[in-house]
N, C-alpha and C. Protein backbone atom coordinates (compact mmCIF):
# COMPACT_ATOMS: atom_id res chain seq x y z
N UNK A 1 -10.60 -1.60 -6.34
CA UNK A 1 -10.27 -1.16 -5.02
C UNK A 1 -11.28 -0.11 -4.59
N UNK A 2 -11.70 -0.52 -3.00
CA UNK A 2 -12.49 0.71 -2.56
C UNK A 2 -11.91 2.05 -2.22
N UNK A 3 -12.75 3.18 -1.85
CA UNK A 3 -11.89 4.32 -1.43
C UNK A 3 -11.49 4.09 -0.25
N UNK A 4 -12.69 3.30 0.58
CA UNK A 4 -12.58 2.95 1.87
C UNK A 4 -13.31 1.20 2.19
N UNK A 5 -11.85 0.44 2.84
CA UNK A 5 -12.50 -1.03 3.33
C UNK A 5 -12.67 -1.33 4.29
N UNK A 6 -13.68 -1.90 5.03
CA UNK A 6 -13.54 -2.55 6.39
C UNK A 6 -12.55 -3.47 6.43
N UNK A 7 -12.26 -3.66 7.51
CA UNK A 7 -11.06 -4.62 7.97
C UNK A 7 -11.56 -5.67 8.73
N UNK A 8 -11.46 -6.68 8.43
CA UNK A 8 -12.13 -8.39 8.87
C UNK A 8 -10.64 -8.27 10.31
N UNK A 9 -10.54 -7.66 11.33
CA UNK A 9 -9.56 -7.66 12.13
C UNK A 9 -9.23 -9.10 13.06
N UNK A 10 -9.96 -9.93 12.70
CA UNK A 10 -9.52 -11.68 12.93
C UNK A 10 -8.31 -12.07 11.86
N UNK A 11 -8.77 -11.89 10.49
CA UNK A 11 -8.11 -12.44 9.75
C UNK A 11 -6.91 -11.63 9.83
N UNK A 12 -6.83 -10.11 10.11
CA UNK A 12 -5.41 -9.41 9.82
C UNK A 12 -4.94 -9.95 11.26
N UNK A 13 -5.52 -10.51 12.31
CA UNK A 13 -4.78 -10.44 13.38
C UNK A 13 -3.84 -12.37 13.05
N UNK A 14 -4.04 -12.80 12.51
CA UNK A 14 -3.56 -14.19 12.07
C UNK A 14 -2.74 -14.27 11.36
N UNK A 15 -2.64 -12.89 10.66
CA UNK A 15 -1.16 -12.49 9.38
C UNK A 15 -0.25 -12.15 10.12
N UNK A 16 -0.59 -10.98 10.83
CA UNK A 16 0.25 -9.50 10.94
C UNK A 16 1.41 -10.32 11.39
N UNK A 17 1.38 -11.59 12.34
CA UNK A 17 2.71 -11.04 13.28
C UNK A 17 3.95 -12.29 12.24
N UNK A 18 2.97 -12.46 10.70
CA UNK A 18 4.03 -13.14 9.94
C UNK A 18 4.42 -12.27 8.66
N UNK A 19 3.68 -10.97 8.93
CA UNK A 19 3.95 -9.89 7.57
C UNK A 19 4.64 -9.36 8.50
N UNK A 20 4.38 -8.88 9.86
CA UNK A 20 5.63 -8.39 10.55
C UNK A 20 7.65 -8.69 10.37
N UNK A 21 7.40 -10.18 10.50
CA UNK A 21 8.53 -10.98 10.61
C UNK A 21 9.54 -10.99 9.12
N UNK A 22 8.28 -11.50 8.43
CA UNK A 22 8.75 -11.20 7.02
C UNK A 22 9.49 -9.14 6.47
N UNK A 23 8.30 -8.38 6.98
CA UNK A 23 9.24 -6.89 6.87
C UNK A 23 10.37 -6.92 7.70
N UNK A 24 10.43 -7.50 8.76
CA UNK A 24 11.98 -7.40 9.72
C UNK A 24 12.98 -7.50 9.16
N UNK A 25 12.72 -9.03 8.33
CA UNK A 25 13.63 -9.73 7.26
C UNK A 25 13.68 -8.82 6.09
N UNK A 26 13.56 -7.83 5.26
CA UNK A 26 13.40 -7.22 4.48
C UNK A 26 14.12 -5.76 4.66
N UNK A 27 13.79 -5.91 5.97
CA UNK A 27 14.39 -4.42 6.30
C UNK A 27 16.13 -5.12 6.58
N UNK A 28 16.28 -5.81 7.09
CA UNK A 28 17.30 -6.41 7.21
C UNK A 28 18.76 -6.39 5.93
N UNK A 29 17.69 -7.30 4.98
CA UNK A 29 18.02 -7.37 4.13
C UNK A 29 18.76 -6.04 3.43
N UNK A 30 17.65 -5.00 3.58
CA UNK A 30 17.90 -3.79 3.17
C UNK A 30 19.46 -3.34 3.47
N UNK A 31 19.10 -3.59 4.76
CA UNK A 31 20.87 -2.60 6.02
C UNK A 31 21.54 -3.05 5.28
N UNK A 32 21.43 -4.77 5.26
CA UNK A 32 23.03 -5.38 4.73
C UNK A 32 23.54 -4.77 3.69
N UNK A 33 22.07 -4.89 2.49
CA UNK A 33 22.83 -4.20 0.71
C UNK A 33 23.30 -2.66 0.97
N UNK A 34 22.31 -1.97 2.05
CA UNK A 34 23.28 -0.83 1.95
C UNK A 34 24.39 -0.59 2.79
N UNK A 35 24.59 -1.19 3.57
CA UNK A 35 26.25 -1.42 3.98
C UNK A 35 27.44 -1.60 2.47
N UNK A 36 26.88 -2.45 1.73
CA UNK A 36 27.95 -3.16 0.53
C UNK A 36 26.73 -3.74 -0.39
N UNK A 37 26.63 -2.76 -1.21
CA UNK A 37 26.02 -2.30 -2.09
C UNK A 37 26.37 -3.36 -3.52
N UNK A 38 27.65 -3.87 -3.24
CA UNK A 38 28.09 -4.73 -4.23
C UNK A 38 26.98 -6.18 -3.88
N UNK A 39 26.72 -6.15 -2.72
CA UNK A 39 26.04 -7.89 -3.09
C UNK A 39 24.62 -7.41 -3.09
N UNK A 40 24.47 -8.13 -4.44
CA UNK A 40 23.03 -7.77 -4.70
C UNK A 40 22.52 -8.61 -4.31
N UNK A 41 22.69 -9.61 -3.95
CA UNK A 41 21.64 -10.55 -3.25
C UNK A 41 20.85 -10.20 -2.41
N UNK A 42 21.34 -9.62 -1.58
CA UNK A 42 20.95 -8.88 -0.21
C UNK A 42 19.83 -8.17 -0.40
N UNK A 43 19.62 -7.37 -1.89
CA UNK A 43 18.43 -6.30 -2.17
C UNK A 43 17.62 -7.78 -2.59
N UNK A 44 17.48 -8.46 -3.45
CA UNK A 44 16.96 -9.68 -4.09
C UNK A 44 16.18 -10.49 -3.20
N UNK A 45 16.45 -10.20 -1.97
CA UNK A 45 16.02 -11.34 -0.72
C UNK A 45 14.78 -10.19 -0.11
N UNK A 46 15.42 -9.14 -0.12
CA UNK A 46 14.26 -7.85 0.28
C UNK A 46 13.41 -7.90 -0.75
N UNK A 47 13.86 -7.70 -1.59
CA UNK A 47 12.51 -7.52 -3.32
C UNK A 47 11.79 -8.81 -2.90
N UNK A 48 12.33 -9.85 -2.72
CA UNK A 48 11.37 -11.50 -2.46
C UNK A 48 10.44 -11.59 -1.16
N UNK A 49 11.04 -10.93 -0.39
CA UNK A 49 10.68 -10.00 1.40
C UNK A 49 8.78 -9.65 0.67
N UNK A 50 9.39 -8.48 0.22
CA UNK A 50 8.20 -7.56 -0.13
C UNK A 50 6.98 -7.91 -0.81
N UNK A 51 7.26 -9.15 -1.65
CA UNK A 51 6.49 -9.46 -2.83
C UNK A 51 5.87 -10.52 -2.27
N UNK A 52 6.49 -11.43 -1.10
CA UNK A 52 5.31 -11.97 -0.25
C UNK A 52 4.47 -10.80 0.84
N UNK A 53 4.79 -10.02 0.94
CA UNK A 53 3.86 -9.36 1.85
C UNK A 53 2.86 -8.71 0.86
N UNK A 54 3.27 -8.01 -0.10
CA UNK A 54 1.98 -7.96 -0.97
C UNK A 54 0.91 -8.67 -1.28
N UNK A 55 1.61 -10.14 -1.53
CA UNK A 55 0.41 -11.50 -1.89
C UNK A 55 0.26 -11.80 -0.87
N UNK A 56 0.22 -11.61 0.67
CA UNK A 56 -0.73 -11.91 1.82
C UNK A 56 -1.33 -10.88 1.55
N UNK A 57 -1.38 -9.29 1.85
CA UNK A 57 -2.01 -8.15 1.73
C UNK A 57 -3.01 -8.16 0.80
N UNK A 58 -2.99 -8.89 -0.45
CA UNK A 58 -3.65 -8.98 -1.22
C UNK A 58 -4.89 -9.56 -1.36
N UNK A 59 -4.02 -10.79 -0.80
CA UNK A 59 -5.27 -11.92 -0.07
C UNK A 59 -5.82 -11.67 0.95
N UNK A 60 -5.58 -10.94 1.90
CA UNK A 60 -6.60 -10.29 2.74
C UNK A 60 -7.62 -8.85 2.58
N UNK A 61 -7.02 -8.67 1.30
CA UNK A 61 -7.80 -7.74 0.61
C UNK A 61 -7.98 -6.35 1.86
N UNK A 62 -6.24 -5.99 1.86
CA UNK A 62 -6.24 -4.41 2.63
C UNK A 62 -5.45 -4.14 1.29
N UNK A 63 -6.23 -3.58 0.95
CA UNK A 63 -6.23 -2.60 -0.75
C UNK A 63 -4.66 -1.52 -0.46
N UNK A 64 -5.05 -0.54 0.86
CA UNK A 64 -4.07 0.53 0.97
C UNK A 64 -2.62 -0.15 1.49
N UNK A 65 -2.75 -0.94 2.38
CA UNK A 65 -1.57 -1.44 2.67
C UNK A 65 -0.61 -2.44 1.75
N UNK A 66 -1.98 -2.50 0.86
CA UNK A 66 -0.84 -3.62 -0.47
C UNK A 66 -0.43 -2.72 -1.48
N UNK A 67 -0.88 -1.67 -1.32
CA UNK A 67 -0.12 -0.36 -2.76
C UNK A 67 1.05 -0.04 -2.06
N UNK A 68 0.77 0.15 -0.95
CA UNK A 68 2.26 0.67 -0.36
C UNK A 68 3.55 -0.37 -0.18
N UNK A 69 2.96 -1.46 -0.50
CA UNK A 69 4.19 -2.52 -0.54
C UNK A 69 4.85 -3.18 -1.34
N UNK A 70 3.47 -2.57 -2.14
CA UNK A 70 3.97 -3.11 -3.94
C UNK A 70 4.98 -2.10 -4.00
N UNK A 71 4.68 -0.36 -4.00
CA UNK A 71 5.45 0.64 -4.50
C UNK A 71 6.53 0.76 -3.54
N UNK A 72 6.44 -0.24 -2.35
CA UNK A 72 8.26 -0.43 -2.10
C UNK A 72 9.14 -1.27 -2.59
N UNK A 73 7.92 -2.36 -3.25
CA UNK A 73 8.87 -3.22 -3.86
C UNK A 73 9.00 -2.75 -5.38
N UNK A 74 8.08 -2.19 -5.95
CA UNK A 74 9.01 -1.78 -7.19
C UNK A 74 9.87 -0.58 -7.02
N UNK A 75 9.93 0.40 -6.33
CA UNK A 75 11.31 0.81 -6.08
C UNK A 75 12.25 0.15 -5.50
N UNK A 76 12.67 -0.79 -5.01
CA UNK A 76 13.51 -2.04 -4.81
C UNK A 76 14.17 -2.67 -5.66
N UNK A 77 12.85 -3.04 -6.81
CA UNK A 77 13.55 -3.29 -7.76
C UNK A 77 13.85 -2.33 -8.80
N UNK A 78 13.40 -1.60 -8.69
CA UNK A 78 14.85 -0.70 -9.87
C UNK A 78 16.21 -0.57 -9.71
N UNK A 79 15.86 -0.42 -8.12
CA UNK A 79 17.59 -0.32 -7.58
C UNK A 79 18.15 -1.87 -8.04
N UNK A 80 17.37 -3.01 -7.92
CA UNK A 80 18.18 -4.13 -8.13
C UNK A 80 18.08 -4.23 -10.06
N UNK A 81 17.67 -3.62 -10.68
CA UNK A 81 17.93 -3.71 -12.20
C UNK A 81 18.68 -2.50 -12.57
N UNK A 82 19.10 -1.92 -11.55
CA UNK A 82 20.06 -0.81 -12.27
C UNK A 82 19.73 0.55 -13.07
N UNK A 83 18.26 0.42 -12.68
CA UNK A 83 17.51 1.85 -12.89
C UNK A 83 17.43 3.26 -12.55
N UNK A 84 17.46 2.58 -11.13
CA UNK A 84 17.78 3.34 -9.79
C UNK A 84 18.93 3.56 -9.28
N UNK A 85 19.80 4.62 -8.65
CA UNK A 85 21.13 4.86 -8.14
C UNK A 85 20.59 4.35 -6.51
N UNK A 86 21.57 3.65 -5.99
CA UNK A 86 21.13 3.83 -4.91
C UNK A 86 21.75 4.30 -4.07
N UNK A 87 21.10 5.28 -3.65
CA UNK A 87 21.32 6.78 -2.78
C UNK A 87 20.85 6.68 -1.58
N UNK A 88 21.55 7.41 -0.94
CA UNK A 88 21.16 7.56 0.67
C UNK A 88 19.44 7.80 0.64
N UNK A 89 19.00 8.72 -0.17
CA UNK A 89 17.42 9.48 0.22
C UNK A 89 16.64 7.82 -0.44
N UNK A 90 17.29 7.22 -1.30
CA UNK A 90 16.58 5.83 -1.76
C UNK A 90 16.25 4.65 -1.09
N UNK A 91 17.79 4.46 -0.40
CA UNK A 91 17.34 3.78 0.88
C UNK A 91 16.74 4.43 2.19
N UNK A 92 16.53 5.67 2.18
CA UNK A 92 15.57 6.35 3.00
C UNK A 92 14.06 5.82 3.02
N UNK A 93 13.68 6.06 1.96
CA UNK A 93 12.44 5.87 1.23
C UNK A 93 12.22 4.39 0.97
N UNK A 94 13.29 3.35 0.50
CA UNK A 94 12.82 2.36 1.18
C UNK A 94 12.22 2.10 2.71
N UNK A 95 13.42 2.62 3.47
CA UNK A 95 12.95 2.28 5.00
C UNK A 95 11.50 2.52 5.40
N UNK A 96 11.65 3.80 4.87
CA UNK A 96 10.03 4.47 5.62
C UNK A 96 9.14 3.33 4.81
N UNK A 97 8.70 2.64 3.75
CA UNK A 97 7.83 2.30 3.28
C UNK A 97 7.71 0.61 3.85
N UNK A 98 9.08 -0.17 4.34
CA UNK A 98 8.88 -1.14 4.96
C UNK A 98 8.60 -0.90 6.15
N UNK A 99 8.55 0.19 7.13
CA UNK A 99 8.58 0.59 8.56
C UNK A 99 6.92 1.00 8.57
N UNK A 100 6.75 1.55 7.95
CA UNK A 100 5.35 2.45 7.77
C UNK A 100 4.43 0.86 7.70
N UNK A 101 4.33 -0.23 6.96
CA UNK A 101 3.41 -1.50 6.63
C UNK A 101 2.89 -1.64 8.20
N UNK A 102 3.77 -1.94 9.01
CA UNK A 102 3.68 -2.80 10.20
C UNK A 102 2.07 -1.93 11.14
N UNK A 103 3.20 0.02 11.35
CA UNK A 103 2.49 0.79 12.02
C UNK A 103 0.75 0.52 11.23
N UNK A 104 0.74 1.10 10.22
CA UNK A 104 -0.75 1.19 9.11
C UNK A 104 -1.56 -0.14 9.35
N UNK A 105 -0.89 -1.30 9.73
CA UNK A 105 -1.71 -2.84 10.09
C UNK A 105 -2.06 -2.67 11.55
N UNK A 106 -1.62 -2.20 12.14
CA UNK A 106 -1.33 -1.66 13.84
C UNK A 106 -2.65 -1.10 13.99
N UNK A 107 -2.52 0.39 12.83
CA UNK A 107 -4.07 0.91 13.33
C UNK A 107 -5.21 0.60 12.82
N UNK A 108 -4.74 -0.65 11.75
CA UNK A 108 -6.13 -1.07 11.59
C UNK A 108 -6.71 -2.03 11.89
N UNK A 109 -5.91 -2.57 13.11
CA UNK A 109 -6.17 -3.34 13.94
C UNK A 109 -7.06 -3.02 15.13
N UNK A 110 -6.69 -1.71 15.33
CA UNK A 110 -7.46 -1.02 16.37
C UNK A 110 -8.90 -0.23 15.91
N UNK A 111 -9.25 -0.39 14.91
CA UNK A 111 -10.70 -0.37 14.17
C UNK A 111 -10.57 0.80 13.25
N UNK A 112 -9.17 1.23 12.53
CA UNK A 112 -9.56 2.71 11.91
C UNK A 112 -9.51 1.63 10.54
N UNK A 113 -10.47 2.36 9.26
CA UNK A 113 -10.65 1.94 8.04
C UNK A 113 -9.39 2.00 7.34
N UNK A 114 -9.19 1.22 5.96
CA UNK A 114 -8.18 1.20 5.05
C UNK A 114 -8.18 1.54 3.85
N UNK A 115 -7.54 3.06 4.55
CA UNK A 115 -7.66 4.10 3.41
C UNK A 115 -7.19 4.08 2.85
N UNK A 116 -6.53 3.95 1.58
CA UNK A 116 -5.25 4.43 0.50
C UNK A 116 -5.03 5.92 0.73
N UNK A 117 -5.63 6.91 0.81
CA UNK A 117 -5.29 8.35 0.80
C UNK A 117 -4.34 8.41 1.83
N UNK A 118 -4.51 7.93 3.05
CA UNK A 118 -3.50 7.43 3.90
C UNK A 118 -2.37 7.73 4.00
N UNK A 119 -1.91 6.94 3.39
CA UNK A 119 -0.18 6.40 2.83
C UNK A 119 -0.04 6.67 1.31
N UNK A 120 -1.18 7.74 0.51
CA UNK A 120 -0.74 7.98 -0.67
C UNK A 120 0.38 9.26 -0.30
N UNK A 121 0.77 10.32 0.35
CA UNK A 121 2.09 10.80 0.24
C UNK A 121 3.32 9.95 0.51
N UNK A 122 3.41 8.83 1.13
CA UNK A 122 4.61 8.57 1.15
C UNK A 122 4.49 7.29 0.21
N UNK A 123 3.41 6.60 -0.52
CA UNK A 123 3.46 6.04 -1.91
C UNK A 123 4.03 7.35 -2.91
N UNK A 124 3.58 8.15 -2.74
CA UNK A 124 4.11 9.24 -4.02
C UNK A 124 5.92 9.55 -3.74
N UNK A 125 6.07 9.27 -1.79
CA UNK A 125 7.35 9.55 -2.24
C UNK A 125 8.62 8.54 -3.04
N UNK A 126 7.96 7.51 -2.63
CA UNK A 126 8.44 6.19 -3.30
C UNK A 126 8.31 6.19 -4.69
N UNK A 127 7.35 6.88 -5.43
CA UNK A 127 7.32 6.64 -6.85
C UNK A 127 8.14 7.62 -7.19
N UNK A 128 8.40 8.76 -6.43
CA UNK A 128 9.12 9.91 -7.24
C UNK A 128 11.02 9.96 -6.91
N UNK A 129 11.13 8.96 -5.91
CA UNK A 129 12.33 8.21 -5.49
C UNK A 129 12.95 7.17 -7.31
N UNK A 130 11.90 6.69 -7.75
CA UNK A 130 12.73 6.15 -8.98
C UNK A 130 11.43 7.04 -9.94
N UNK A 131 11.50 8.08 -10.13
CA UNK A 131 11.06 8.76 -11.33
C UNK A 131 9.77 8.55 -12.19
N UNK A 132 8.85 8.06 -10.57
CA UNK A 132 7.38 7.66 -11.64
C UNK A 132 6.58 8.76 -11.16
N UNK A 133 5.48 8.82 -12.11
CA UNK A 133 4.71 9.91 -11.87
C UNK A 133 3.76 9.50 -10.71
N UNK A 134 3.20 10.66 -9.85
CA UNK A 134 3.01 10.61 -8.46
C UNK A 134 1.73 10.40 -8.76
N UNK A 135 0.52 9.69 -7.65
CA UNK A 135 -0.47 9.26 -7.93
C UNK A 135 -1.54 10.58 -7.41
N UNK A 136 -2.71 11.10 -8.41
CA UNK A 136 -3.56 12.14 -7.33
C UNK A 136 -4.56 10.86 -7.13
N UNK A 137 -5.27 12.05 -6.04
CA UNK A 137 -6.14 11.56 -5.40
C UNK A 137 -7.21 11.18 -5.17
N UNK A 138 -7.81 11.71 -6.94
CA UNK A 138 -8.93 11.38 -7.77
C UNK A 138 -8.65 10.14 -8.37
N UNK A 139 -7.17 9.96 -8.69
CA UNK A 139 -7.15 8.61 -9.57
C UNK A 139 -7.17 7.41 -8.40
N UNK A 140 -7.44 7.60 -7.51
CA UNK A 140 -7.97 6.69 -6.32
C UNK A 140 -9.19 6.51 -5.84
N UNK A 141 -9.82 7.37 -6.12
CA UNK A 141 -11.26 7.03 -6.22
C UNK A 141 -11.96 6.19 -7.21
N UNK A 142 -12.48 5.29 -6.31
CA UNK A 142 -13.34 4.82 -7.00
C UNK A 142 -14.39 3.94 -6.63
N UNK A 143 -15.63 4.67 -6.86
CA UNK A 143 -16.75 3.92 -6.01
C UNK A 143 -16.87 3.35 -6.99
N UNK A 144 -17.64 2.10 -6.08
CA UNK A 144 -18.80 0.87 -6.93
C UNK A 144 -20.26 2.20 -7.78
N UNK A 145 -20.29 1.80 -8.72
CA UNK A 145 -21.07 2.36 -9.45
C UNK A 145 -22.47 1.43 -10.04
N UNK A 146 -21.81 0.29 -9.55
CA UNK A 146 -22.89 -0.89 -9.89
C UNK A 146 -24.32 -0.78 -8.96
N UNK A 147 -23.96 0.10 -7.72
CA UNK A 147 -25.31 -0.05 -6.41
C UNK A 147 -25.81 0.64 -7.25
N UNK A 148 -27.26 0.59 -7.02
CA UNK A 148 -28.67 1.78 -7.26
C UNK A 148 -29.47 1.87 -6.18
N UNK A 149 -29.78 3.23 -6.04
CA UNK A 149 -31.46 3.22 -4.98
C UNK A 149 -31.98 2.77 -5.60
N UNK A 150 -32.75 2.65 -4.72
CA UNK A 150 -34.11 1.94 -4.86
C UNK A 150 -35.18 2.75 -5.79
N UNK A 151 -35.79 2.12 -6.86
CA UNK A 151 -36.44 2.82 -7.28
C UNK A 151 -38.00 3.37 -6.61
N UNK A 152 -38.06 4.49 -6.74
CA UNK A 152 -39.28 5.11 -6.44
C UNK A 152 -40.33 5.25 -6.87
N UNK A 153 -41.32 4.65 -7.44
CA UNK A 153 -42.78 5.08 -8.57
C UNK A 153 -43.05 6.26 -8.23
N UNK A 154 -43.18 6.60 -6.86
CA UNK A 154 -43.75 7.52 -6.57
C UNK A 154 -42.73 9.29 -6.94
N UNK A 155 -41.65 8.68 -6.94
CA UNK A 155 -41.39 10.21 -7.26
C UNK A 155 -41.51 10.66 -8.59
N UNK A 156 -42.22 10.61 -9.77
CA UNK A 156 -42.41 10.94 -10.85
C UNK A 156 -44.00 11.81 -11.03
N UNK A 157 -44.47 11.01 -9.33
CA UNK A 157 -45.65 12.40 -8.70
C UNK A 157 -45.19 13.39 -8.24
N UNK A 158 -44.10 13.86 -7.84
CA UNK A 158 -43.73 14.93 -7.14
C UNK A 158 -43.61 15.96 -7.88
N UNK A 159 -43.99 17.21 -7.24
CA UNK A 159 -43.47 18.56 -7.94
C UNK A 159 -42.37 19.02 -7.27
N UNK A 160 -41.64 20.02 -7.99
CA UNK A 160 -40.23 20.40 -7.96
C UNK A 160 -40.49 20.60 -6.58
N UNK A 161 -40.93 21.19 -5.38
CA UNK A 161 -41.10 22.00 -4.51
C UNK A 161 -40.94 20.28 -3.71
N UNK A 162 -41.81 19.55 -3.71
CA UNK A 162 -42.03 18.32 -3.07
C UNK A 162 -40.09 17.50 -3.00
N UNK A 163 -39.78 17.79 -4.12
CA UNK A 163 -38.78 16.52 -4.46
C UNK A 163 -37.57 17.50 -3.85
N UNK A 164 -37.12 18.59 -3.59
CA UNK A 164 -36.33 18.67 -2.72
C UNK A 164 -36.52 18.93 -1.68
């Protein structure tokens, strides 16, 4: 993953309004289980919600917007394996993280880059919602290390004074 990706905004504009539809359904899903918490199906259909929007996100290769959907869907599923209590601030933190996808595709539709730093506080609040350790912001970096300048012959003529 880059720190920062361009956005091919043809191809996200050919998804969005079916990653849209699909989070509607998810969020949906959500209300119902937390209305009656007893049918788990209801979370199961959201966890299935989420995990296709990741594998489009994925495949369109928006790096930041697919961490944030993964880390709603694995807090999703803890609540559906019984890891997780599910609490008012849990289904909070779900919401914001299916609500937040749509807006973050929105502006990068309108030409801003796809940052992960972004949406890494409210990925951290999602991880710290089921008890994972929060991500910094170094462990997100990460440039390609493979580019090189160009090599120079000539700078091995230079004196110190020259070369800066």
């Amino acid at each position: 993953m880059s720190t920062y990706s361009q956005v091919d905004t043809s191809t996200l504009g050919w998804v969005k309004a079916e990653i849209d539809e699909t989070l509607k359904q998810a969020r949906l899903s959500l209300e119902t289980y937390a209305d009656d918490t007893s049918d788990v199906s209801r979370l199961r259909y959201c966890i299935t919600y989420l995990h296709q929007v990741v594998g489009t996100l994925l495949m369109v290769e928006l790096d930041g917007a697919a961490n944030l959907a993964k880390e709603t869907e694995a807090l999703a599923d803890t609540v559906y394996k019984g890891d997780t209590e599910p609490t008012e601030a849990v289904f909070e933190a779900l919401t914001r993280g299916i609500l937040a996808i749509p807006d973050h595709l929105a502006r990068l539709q309108f030409g801003q880059a796809d940052s992960p730093f972004r949406l890494l506080p409210l990925i951290n609040d999602l991880r710290a919602a089921h008890g994972v350790e929060p991500i910094k912001k170094l462990d997100m970096f990460t440039p390609d290390l493979s580019v090189r300048p160009p090599e120079n012959k000539d700078a091995e003529k230079l004196n110190d004074r020259e070369f800066v």
